[in-house]
Protein backbone atom coordinates (compact mmCIF):
# COMPACT_ATOMS: atom_id res chain seq x y z
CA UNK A 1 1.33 -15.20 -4.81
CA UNK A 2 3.07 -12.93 -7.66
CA UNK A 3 3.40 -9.26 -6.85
CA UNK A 4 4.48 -7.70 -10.00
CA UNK A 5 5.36 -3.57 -9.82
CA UNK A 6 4.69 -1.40 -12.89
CA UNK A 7 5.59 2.08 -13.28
CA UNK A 8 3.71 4.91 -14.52
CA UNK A 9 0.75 3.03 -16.13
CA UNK A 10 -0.78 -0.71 -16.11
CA UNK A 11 1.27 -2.63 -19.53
CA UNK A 12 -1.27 -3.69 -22.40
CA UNK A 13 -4.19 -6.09 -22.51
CA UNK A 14 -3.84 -6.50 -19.07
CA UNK A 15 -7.47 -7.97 -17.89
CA UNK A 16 -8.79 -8.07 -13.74
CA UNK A 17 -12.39 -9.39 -14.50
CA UNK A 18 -15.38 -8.22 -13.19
CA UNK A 19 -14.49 -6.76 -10.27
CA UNK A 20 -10.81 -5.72 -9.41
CA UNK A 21 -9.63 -5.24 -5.84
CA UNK A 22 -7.83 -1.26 -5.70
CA UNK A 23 -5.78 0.56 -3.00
CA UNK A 24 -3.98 3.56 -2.82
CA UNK A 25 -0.48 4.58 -0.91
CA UNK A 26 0.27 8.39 -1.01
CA UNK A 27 2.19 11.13 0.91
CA UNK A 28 -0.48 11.97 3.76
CA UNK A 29 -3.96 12.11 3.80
CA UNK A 30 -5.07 15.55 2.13
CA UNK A 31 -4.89 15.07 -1.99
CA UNK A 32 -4.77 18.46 -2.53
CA UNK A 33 -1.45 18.43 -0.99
CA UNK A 34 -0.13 14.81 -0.80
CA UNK A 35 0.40 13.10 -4.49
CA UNK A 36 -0.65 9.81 -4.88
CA UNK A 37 2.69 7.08 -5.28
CA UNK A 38 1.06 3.64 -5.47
CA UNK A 39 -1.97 1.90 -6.81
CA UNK A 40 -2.35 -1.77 -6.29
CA UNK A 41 -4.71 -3.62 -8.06
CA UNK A 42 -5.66 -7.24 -7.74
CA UNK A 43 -8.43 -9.54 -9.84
CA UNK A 44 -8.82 -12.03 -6.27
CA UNK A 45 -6.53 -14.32 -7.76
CA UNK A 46 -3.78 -14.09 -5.29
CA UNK A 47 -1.52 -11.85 -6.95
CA UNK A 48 -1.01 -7.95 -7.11
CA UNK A 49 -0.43 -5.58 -9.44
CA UNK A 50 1.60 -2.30 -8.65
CA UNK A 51 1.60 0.42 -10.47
CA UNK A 52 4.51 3.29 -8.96
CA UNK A 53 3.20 6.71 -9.89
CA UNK A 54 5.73 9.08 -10.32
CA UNK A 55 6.17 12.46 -9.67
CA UNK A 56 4.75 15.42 -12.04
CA UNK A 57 1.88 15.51 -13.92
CA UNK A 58 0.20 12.41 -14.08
CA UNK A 59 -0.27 10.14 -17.47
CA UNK A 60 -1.74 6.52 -17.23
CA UNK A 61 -4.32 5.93 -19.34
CA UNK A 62 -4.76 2.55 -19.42
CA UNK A 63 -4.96 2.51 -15.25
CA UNK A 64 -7.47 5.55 -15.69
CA UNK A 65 -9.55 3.87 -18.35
CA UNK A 66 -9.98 0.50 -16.21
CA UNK A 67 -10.99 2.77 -13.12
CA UNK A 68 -13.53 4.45 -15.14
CA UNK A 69 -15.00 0.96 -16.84
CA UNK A 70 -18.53 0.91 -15.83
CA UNK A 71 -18.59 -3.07 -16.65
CA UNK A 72 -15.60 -3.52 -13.91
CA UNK A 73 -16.69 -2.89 -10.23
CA UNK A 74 -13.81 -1.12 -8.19
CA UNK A 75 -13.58 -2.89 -4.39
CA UNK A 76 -12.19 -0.44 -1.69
CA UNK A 77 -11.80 -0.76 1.91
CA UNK A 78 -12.38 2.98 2.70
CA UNK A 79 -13.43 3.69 -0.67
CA UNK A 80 -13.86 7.34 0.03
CA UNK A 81 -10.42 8.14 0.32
CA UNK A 82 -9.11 6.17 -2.21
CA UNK A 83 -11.43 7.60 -4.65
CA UNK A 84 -10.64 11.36 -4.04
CA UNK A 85 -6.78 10.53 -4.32
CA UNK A 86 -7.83 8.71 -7.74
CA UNK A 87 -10.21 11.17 -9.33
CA UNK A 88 -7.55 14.41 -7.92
CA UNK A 89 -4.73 12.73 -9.57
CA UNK A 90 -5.83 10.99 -12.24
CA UNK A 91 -9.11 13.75 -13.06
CA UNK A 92 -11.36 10.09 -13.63
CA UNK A 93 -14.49 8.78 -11.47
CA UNK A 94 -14.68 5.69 -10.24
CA UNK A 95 -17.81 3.73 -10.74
CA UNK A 96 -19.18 1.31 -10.07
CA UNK A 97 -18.03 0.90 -6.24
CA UNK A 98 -18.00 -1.34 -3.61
CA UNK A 99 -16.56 -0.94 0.30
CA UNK A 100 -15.82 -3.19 2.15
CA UNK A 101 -15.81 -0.99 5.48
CA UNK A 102 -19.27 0.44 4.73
CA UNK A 103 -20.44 -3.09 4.27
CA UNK A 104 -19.03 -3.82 7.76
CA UNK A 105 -20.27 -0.82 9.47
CA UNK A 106 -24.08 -1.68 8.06
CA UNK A 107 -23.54 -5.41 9.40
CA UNK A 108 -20.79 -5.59 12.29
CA UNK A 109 -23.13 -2.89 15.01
CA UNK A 110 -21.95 -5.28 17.91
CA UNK A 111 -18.24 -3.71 17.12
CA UNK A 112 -16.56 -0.34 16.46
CA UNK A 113 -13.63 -2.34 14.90
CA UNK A 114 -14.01 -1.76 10.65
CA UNK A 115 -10.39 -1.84 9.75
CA UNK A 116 -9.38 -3.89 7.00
CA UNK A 117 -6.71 -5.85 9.72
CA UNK A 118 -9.48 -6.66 11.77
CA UNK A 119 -11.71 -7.49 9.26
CA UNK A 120 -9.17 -10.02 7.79
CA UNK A 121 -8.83 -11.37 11.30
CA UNK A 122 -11.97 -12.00 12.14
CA UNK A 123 -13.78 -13.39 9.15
CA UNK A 124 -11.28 -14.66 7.22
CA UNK A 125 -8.39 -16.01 10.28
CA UNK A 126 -5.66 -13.61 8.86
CA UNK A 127 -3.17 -11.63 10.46
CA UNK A 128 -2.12 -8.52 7.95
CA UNK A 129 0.66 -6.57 9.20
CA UNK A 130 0.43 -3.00 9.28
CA UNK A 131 4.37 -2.36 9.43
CA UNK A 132 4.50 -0.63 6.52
CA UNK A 133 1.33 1.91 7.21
CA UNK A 134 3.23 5.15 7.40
CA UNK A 135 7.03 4.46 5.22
CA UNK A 136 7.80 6.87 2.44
CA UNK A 137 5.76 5.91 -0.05
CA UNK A 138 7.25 8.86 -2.85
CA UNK A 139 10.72 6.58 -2.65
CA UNK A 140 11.83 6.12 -5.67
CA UNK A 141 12.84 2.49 -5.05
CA UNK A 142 10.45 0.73 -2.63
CA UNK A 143 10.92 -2.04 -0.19
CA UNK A 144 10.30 -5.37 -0.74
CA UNK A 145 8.66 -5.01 2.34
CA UNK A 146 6.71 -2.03 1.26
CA UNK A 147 5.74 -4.09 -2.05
CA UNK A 148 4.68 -6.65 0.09
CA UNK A 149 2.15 -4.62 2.18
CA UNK A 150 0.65 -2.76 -0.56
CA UNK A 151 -0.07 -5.99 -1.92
CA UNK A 152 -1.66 -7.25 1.51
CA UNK A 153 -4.14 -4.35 1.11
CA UNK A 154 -5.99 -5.93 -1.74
CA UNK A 155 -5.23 -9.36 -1.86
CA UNK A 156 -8.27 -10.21 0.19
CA UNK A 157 -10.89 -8.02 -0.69
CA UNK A 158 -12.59 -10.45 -2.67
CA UNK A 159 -13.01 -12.87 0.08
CA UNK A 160 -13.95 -9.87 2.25
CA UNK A 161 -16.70 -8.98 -0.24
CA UNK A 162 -18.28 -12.35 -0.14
CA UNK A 163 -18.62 -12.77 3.56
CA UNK A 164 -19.92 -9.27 4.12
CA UNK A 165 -22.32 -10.27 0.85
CA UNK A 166 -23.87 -12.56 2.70
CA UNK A 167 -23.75 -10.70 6.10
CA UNK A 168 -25.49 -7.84 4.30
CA UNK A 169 -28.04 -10.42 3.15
CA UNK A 170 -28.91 -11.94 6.03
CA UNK A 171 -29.33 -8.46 7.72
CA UNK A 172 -31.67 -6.58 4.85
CA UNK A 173 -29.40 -4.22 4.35
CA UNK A 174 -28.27 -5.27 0.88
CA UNK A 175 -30.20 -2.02 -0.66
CA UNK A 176 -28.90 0.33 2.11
CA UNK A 177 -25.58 -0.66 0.98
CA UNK A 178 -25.82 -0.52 -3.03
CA UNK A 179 -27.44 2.97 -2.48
CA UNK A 180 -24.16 4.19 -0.22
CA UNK A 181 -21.98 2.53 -2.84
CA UNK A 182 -24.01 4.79 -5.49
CA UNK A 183 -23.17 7.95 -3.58
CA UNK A 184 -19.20 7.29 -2.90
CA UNK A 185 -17.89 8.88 -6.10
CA UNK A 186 -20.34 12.17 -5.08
CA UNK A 187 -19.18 12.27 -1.41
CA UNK A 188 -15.37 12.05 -2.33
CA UNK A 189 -16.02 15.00 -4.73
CA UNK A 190 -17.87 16.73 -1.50
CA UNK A 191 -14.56 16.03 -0.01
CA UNK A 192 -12.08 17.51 -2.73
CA UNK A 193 -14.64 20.32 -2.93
CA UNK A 194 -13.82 21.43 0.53
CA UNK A 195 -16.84 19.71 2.40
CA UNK A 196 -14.59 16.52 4.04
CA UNK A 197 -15.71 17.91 7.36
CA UNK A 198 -19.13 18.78 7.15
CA UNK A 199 -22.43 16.78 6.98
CA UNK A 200 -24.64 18.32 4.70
CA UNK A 201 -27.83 16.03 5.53
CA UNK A 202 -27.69 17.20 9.43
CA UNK A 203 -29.95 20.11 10.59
């Protein structure tokens, strides 16, 4: 496994395939107020790619345009989060999508446990540790240990996608599950619009 950490923007000719792996580390949880510091990226080849964003205005086009590729699917595990934080600081849509929790939660009904350490554990036998979940993340210098963990958070998406693939399969709900993938980039723009709490479809 290579991590490699880039800062500000991807390098050049830099090519993930089809579908690239993504994850986000930022300052807290509301993008309005906490700036994104990390994206890791990953092709499900074993190795990670970092890129450190730094603070101020935001320029990296060549992460932005690979976001925005309609011919490159983006996996997520929480998607919707990740793809606020992405479109707030980087102003670009992500799509196509694919999560791997909303796969989970269409297949997995027997269990309220959708977390991508769980998920790891139980259909693919490995233990991710979660250390690292809450360190400063806006550091100017990060941890190999930090490195290490935002790497953790996409190196296995791929295999995650397959198993729930055929999970999804096997249940019927393959169409169910494109069509929520469809709407992700719309709900996370519900969500920076001001509408994170609210269900809009309830009475």
């Amino acid at each position: 496994m290579a991590i490699t950490l880039h800062r500000g923007d991807l390098p050049a000719g830099l090519s993930f395939g089809s579908v690239v792996a993504v994850d986000t580390e930022t300052m807290g949880l509301n993008p309005h107020r906490d700036r994104l510091c990390l994206v890791q990226l990953s092709a499900g080849d074993g190795n990670a790619h970092l890129v450190q964003i730094t603070r101020g205005p935001v320029q990296a086009p060549r992460l932005a345009a690979l976001l925005a590729d309609r011919a490159v699917v983006k996996l997520f595990h929480f998607a919707r989060f990740d793809i606020a934080a992405l479109e707030h600081a980087l102003g670009v849509r992500c799509e196509p999508v694919y999560c791997t929790k909303i796969a989970a939660r269409l297949t997995r009904t027997f269990t309220d446990r959708w977390g991508l350490k769980d998920l790891c554990k139980e259909l693919l036998g490995i233990d991710l540790s979660k250390q690292q979940q809450t360190s400063d993340w806006g550091a100017e210098a990060l941890s190999d240990e930090q490195l290490a963990y935002a790497a953790s958070d996409v190196l296995h998406l791929h295999a995650l996608k397959a198993k729930l693939d055929t999970l999804l399969e096997r249940e019927g709900r393959a169409e169910f599950a494109k069509a929520a993938f469809q709407f992700l980039p719309s709900r996370a723009r519900l969500d920076l619009a001001g509408w994170s709490e609210v269900d809009i479809f309830e009475h």
